[in-house]
N, C-alpha and C. Protein backbone atom coordinates (compact mmCIF):
# COMPACT_ATOMS: atom_id res chain seq x y z
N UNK A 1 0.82 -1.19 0.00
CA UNK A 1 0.00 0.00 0.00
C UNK A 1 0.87 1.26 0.00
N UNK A 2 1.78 1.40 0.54
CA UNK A 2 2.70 2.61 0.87
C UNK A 2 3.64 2.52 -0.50
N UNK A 3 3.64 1.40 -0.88
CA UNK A 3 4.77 1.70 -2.12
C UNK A 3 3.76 1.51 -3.30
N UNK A 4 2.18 1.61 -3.27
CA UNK A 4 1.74 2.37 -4.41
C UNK A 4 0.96 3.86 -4.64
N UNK A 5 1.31 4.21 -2.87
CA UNK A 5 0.89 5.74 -2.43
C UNK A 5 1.92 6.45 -3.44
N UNK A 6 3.50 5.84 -2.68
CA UNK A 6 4.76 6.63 -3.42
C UNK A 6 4.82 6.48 -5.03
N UNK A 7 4.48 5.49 -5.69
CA UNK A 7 4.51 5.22 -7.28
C UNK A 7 3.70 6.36 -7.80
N UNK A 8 2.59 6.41 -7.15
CA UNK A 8 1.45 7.68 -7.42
C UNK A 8 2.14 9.20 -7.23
N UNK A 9 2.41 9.27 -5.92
CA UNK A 9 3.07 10.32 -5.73
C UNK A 9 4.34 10.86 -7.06
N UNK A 10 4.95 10.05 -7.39
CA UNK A 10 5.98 9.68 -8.58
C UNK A 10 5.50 10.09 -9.51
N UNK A 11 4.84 9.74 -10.28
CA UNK A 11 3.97 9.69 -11.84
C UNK A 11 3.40 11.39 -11.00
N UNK A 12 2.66 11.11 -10.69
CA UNK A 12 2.24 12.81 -10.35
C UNK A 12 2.67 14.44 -10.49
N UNK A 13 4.49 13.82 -9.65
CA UNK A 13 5.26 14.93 -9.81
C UNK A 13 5.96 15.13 -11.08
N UNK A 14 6.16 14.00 -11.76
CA UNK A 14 6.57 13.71 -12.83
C UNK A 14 5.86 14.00 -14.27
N UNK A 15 4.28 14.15 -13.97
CA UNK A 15 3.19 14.87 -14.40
C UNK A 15 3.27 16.30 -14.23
N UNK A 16 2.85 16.46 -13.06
CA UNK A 16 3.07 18.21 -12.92
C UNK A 16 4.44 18.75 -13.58
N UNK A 17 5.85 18.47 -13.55
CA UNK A 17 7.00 18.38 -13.81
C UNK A 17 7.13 18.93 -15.58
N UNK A 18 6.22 17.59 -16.11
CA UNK A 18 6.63 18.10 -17.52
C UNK A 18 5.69 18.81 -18.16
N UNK A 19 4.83 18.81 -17.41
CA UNK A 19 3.33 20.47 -18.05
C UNK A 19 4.25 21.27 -17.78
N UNK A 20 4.71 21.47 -16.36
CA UNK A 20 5.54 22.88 -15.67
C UNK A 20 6.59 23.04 -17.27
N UNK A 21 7.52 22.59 -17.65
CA UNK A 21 8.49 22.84 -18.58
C UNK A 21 7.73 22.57 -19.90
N UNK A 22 6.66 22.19 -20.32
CA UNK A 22 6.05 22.48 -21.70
C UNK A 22 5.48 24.16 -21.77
N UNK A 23 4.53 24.57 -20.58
CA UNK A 23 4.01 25.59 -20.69
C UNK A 23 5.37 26.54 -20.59
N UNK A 24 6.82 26.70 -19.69
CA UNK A 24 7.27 27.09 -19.45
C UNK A 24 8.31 27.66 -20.99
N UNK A 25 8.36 26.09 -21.60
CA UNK A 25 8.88 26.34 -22.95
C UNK A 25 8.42 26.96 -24.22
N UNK A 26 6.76 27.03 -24.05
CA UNK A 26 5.93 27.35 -24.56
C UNK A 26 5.64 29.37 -24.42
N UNK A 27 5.67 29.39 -23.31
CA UNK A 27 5.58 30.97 -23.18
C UNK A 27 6.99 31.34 -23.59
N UNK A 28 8.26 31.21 -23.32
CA UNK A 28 9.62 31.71 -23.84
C UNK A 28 9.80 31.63 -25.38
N UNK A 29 9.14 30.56 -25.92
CA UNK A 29 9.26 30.84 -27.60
C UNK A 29 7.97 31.65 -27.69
N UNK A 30 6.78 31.67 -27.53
CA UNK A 30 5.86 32.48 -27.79
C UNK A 30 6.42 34.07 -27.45
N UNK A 31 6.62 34.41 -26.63
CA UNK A 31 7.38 35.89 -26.31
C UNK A 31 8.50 36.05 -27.07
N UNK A 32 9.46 35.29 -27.24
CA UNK A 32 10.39 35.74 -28.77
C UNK A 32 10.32 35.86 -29.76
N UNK A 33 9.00 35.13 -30.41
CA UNK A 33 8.36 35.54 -31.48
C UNK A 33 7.94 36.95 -31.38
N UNK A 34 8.07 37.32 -30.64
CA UNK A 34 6.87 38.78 -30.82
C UNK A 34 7.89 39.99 -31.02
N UNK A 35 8.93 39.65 -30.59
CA UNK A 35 10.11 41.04 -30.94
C UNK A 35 10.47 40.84 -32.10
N UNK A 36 11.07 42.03 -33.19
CA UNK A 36 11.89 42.46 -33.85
C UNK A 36 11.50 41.27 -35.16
N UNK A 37 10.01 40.79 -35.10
CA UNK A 37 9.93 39.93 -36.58
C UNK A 37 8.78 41.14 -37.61
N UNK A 38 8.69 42.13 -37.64
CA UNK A 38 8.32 42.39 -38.71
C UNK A 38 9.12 43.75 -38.64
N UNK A 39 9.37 43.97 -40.03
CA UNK A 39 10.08 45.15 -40.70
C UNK A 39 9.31 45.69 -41.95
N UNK A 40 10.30 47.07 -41.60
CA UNK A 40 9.35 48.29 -42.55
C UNK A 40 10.72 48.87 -43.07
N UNK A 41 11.13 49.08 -44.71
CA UNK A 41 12.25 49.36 -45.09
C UNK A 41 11.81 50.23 -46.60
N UNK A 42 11.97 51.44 -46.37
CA UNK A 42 11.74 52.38 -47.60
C UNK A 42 12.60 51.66 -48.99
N UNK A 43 11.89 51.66 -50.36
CA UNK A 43 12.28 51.07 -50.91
C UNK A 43 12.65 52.56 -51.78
N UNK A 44 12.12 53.02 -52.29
CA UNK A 44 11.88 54.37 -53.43
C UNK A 44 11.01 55.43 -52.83
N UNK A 45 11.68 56.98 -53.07
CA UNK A 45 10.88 57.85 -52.67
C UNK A 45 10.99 59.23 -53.93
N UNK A 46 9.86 59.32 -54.02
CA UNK A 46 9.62 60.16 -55.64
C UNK A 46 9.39 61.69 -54.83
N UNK A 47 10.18 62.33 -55.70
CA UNK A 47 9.39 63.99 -55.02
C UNK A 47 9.09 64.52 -56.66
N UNK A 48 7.60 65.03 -56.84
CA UNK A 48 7.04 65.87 -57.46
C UNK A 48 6.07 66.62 -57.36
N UNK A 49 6.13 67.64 -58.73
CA UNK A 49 5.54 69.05 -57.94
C UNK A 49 3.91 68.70 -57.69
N UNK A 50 3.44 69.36 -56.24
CA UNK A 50 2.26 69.00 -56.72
C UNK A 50 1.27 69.75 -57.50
N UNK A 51 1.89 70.98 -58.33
CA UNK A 51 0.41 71.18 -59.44
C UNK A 51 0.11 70.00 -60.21
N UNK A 52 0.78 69.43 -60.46
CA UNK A 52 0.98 67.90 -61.78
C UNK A 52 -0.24 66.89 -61.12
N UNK A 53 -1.00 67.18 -59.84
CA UNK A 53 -1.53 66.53 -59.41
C UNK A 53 -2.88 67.20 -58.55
N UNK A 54 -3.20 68.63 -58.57
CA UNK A 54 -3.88 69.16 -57.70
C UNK A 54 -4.07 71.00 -57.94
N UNK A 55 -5.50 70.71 -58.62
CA UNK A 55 -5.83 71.83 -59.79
C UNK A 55 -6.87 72.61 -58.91
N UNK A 56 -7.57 72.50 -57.86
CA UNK A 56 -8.81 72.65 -57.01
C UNK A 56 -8.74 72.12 -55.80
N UNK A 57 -9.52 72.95 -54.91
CA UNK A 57 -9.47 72.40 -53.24
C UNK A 57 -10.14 70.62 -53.29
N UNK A 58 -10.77 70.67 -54.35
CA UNK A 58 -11.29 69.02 -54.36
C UNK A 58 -10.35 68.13 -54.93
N UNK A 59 -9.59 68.65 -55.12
CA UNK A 59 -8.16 67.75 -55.67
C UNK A 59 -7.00 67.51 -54.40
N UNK A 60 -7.34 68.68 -53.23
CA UNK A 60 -6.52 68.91 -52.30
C UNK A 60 -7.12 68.26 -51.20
N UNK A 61 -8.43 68.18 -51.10
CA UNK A 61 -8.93 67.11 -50.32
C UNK A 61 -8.64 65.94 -50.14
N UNK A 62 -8.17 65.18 -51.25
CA UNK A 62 -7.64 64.10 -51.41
C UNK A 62 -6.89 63.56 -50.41
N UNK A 63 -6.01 64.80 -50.01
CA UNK A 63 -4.87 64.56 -48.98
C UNK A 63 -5.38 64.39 -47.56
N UNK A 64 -6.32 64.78 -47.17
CA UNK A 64 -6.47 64.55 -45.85
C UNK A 64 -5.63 65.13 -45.23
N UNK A 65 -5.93 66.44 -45.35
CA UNK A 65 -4.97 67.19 -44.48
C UNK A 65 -5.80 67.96 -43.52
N UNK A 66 -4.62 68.74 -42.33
CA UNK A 66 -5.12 69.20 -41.63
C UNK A 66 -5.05 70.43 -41.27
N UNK A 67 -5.47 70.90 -42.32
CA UNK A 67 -5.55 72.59 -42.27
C UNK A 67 -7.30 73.40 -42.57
N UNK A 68 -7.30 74.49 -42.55
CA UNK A 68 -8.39 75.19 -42.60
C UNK A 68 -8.64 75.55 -44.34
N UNK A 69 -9.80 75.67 -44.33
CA UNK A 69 -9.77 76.60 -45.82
C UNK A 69 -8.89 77.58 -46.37
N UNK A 70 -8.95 78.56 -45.52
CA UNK A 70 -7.84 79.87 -45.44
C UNK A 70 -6.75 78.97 -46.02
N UNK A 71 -6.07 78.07 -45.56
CA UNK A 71 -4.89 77.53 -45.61
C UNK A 71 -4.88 76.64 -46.74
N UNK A 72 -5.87 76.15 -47.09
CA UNK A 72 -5.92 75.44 -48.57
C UNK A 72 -5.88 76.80 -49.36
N UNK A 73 -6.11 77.45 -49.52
CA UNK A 73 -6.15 78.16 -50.58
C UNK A 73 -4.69 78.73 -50.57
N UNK A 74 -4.22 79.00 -50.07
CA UNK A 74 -3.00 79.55 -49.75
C UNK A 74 -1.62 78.59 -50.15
N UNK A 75 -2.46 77.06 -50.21
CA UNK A 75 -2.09 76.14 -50.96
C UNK A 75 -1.80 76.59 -52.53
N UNK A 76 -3.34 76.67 -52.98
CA UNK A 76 -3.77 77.03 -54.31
C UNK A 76 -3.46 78.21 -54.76
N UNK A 77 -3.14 78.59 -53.93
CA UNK A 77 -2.80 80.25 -55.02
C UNK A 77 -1.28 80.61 -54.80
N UNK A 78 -0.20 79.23 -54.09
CA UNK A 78 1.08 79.29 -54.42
C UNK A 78 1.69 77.74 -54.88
N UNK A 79 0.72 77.27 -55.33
CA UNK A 79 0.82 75.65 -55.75
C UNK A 79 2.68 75.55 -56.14
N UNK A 80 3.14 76.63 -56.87
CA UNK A 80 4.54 76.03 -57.12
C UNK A 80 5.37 75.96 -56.26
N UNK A 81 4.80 76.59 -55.10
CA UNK A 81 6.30 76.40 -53.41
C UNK A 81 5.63 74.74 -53.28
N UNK A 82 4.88 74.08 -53.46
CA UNK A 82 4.44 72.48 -52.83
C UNK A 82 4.31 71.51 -53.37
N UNK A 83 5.51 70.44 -53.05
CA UNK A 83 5.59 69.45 -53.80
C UNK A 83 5.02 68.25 -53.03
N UNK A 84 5.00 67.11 -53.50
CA UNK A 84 4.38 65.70 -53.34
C UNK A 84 5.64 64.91 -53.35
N UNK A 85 5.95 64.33 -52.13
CA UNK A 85 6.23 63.21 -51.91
C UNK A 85 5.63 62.18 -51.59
N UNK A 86 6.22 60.84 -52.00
CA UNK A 86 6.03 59.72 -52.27
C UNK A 86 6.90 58.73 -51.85
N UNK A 87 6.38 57.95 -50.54
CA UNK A 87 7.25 57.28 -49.76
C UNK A 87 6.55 55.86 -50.27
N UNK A 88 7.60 55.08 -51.37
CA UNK A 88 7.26 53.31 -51.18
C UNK A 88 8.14 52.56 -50.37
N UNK A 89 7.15 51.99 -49.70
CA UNK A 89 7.86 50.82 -48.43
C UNK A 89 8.04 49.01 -48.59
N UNK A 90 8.19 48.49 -47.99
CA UNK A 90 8.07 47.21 -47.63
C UNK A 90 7.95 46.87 -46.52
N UNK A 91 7.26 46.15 -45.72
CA UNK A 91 6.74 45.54 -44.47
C UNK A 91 7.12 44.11 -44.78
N UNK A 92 7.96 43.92 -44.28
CA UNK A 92 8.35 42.11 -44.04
C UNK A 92 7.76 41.41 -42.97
N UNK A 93 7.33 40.12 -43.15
CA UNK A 93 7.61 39.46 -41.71
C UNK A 93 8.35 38.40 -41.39
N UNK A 94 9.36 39.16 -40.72
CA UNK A 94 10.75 38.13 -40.39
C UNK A 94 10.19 36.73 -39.77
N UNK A 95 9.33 36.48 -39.35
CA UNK A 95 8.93 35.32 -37.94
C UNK A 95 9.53 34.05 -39.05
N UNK A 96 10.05 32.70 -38.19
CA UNK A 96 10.12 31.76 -39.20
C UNK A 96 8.70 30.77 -38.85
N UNK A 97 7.51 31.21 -38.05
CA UNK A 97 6.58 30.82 -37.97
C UNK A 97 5.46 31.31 -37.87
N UNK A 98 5.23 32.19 -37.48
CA UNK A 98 3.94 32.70 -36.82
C UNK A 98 3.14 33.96 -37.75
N UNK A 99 2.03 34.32 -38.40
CA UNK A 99 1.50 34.62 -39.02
C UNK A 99 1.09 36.19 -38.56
N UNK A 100 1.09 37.53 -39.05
CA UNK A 100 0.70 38.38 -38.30
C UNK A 100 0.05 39.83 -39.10
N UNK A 101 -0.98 40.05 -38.77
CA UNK A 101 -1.78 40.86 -38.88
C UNK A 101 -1.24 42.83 -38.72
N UNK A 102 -1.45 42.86 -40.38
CA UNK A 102 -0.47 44.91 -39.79
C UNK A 102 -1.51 45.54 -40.41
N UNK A 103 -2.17 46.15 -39.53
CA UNK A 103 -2.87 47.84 -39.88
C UNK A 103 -2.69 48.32 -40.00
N UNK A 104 -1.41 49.32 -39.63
CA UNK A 104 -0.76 50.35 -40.25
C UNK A 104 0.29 50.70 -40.18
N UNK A 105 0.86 51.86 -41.22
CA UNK A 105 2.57 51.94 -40.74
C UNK A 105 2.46 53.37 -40.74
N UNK A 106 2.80 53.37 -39.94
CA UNK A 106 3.25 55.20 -39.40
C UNK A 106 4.40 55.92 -39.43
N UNK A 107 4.50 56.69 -39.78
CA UNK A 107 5.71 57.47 -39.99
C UNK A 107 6.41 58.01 -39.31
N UNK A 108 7.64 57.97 -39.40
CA UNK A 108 8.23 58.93 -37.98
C UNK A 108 9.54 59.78 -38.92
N UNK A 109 8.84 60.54 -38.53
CA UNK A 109 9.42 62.48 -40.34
C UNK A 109 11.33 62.84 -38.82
N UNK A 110 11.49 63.07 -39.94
CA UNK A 110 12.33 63.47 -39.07
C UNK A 110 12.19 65.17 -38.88
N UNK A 111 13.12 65.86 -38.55
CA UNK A 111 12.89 67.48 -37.51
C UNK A 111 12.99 68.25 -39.17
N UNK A 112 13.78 67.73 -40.05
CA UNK A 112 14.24 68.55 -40.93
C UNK A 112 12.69 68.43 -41.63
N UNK A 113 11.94 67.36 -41.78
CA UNK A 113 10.78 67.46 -42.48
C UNK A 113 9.45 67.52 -41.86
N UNK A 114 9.59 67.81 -40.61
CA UNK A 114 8.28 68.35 -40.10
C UNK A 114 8.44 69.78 -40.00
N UNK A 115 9.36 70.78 -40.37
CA UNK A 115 9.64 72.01 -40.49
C UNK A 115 8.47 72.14 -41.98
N UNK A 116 9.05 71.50 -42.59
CA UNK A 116 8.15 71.75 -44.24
C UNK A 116 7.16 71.31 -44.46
N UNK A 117 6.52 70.01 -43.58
CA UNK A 117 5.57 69.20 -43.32
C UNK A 117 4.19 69.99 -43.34
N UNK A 118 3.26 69.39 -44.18
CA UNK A 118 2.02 70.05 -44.32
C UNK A 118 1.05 69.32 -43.42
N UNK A 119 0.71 69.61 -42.40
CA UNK A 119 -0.33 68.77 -41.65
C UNK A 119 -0.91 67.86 -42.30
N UNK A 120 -1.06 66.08 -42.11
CA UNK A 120 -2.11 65.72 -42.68
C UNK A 120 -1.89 64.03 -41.49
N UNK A 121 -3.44 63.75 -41.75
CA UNK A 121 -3.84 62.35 -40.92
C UNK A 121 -2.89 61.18 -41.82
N UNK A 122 -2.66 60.23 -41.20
CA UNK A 122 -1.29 59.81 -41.39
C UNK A 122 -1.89 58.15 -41.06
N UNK A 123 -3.00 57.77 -42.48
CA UNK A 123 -3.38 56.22 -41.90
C UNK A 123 -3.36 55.66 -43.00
N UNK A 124 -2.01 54.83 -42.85
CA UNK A 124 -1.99 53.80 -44.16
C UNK A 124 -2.21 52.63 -43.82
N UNK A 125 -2.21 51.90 -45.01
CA UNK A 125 -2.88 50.49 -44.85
C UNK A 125 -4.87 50.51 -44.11
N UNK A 126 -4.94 50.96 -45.18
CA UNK A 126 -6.61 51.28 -45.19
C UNK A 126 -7.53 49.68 -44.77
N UNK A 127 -6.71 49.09 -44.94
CA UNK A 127 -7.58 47.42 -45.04
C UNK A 127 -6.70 46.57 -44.01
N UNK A 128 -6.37 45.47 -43.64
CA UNK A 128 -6.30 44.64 -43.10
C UNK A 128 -5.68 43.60 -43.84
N UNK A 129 -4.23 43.53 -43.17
CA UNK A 129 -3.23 42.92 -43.91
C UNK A 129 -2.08 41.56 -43.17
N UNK A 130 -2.76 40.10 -43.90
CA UNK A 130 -2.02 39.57 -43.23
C UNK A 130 -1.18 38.96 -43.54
N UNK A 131 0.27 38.77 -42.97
CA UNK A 131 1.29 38.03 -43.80
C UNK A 131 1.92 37.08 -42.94
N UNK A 132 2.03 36.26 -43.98
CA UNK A 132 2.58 34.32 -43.72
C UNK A 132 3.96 34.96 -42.98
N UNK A 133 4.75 33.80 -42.30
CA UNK A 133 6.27 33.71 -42.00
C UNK A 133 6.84 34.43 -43.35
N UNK A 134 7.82 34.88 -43.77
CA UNK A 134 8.43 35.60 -44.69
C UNK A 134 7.81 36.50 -45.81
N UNK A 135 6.52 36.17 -45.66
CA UNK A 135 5.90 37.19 -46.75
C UNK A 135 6.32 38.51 -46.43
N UNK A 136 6.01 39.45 -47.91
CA UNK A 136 6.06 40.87 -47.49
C UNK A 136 5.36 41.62 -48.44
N UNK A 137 4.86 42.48 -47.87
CA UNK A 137 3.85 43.43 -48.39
C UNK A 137 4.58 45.07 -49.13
N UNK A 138 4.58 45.43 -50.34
CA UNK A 138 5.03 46.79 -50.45
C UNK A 138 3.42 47.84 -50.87
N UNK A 139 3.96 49.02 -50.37
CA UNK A 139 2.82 50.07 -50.47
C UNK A 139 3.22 51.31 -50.14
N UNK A 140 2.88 52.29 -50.40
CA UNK A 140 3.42 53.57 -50.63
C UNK A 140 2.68 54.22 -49.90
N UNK A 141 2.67 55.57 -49.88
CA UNK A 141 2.24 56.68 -48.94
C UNK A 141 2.61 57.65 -49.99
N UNK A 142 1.53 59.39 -49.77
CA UNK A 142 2.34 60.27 -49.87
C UNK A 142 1.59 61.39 -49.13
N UNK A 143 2.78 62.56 -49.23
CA UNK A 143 2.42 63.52 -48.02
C UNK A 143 2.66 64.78 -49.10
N UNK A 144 2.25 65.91 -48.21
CA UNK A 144 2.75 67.39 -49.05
C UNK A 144 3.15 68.07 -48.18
N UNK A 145 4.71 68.96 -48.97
CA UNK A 145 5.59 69.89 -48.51
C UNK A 145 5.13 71.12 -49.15
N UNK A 146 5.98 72.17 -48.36
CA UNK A 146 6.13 73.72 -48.40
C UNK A 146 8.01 73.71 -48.73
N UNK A 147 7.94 73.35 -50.43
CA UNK A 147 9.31 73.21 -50.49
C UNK A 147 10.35 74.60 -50.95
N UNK A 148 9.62 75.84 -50.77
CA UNK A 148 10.04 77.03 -50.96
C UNK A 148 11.25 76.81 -51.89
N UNK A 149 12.34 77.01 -51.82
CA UNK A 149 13.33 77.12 -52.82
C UNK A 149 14.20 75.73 -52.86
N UNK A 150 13.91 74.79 -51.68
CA UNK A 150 14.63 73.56 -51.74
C UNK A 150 14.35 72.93 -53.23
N UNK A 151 15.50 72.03 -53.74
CA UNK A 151 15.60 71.63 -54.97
C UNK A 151 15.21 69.91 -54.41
N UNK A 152 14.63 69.56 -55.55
CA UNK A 152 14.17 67.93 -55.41
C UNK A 152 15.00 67.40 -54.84
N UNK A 153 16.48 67.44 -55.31
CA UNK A 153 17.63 66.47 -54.65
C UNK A 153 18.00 66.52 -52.56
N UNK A 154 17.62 68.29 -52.42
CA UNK A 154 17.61 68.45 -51.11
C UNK A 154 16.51 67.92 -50.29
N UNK A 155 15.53 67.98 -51.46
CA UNK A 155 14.02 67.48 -50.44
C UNK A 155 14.32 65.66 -50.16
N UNK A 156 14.89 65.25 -51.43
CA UNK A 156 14.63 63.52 -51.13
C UNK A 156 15.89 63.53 -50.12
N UNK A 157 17.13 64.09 -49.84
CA UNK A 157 18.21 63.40 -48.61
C UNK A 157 17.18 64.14 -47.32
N UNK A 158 16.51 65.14 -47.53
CA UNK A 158 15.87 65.41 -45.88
C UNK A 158 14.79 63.95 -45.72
N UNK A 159 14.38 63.60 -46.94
CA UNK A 159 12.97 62.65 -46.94
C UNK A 159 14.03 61.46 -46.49
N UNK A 160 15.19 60.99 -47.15
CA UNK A 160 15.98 59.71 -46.57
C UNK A 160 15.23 59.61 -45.35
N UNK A 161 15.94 60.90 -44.45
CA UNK A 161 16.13 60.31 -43.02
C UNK A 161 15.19 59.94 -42.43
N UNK A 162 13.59 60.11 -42.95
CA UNK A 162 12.51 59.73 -42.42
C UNK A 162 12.57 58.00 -42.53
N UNK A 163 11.76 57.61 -41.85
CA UNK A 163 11.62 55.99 -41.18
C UNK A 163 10.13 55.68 -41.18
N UNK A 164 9.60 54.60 -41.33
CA UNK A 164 8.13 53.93 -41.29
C UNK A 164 8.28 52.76 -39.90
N UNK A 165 7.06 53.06 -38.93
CA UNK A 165 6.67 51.90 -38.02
C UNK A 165 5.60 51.55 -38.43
N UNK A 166 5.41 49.77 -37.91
CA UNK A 166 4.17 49.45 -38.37
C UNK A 166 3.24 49.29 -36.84
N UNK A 167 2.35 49.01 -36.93
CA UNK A 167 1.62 48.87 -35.79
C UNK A 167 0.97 47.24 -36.31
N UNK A 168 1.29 46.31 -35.96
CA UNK A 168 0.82 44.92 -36.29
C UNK A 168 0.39 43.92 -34.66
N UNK A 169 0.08 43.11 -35.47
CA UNK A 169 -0.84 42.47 -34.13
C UNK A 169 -0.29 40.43 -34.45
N UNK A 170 0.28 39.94 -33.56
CA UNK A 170 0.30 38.50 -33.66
C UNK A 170 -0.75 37.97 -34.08
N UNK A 171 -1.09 36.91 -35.16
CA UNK A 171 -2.50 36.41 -34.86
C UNK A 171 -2.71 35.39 -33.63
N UNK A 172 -3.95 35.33 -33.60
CA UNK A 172 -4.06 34.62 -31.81
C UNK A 172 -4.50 33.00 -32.92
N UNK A 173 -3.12 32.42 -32.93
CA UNK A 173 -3.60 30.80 -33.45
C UNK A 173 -3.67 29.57 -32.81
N UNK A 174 -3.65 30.34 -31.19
CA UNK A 174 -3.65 29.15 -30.34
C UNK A 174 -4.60 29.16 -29.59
């Protein structure tokens, strides 16, 4: 009787034992998955003028910007100080497993281009985007400057230094 209390006791701890180190192994790869597997890497960035693209405040709407009337027009009635840039990206997902869901990628302008930076709402990836282990997604953005006398070549090394984050979500597959 006592030496099938202890056999029990045995198998038991030996039970609890290897749940304890499955779940244990289980949360440490689940939490390393979640860092540093998806990337956002500017591929091409176009600067042109924007009259070539924006003839009327309903053409300027487009942009989703965040200024007043007064200030659109002021747009429109110096259209040649404001050009259009055009940021194309790529969103990777590094994971060598796990599947993950990105809504959006946000921008982070650097000081030299929020000086010239024309206010505007800043939401890309309009839809719901999901990518396998290594897939990757490319998609563009664009914004409008106050490029006063800067020449295209000065506007795209200030545009370099700008960077894209994404805001993505693990999918829940467990």
């Amino acid at each position: 009787m006592l030496l099938k209390c202890l056999f029990h006791r045995k198998i038991l701890f030996i039970v609890i034992l290897s749940f304890t180190i499955f779940v244990g192994d289980f949360i440490i790869l689940y939490h390393s998955s979640k860092y540093k597997v998806m990337e956002v890497q500017i591929l091409e960035i176009k600067v042109t003028p924007l009259k070539k693209f924006v003839s009327d405040k309903a053409d300027l709407n487009n942009y989703t910007l965040l200024v007043n009337d007064v200030e659109k027009e002021e747009i429109l009635n110096n259209i040649d100080n404001y050009k259009k840039v055009v940021y194309i990206f790529e969103i990777k997902n590094n994971s060598s497993w796990l599947p993950y869901s990105v809504d959006q990628a946000q921008p982070i302008f650097s000081e030299e281009m929020k000086k010239i930076l024309i206010e505007q709402k800043y939401y890309h990836l309009l839809h719901h985007v999901i990518l396998s282990p290594g897939e990757s997604y490319i998609i563009g953005t664009k914004t409008i400057i106050k490029s006063g006398k800067l020449s295209d070549e000065e506007i795209l090394e200030i545009a370099s230094k700008d960077r894209f984050t994404n805001i993505w979500n693990r999918l829940n597959i467990l």
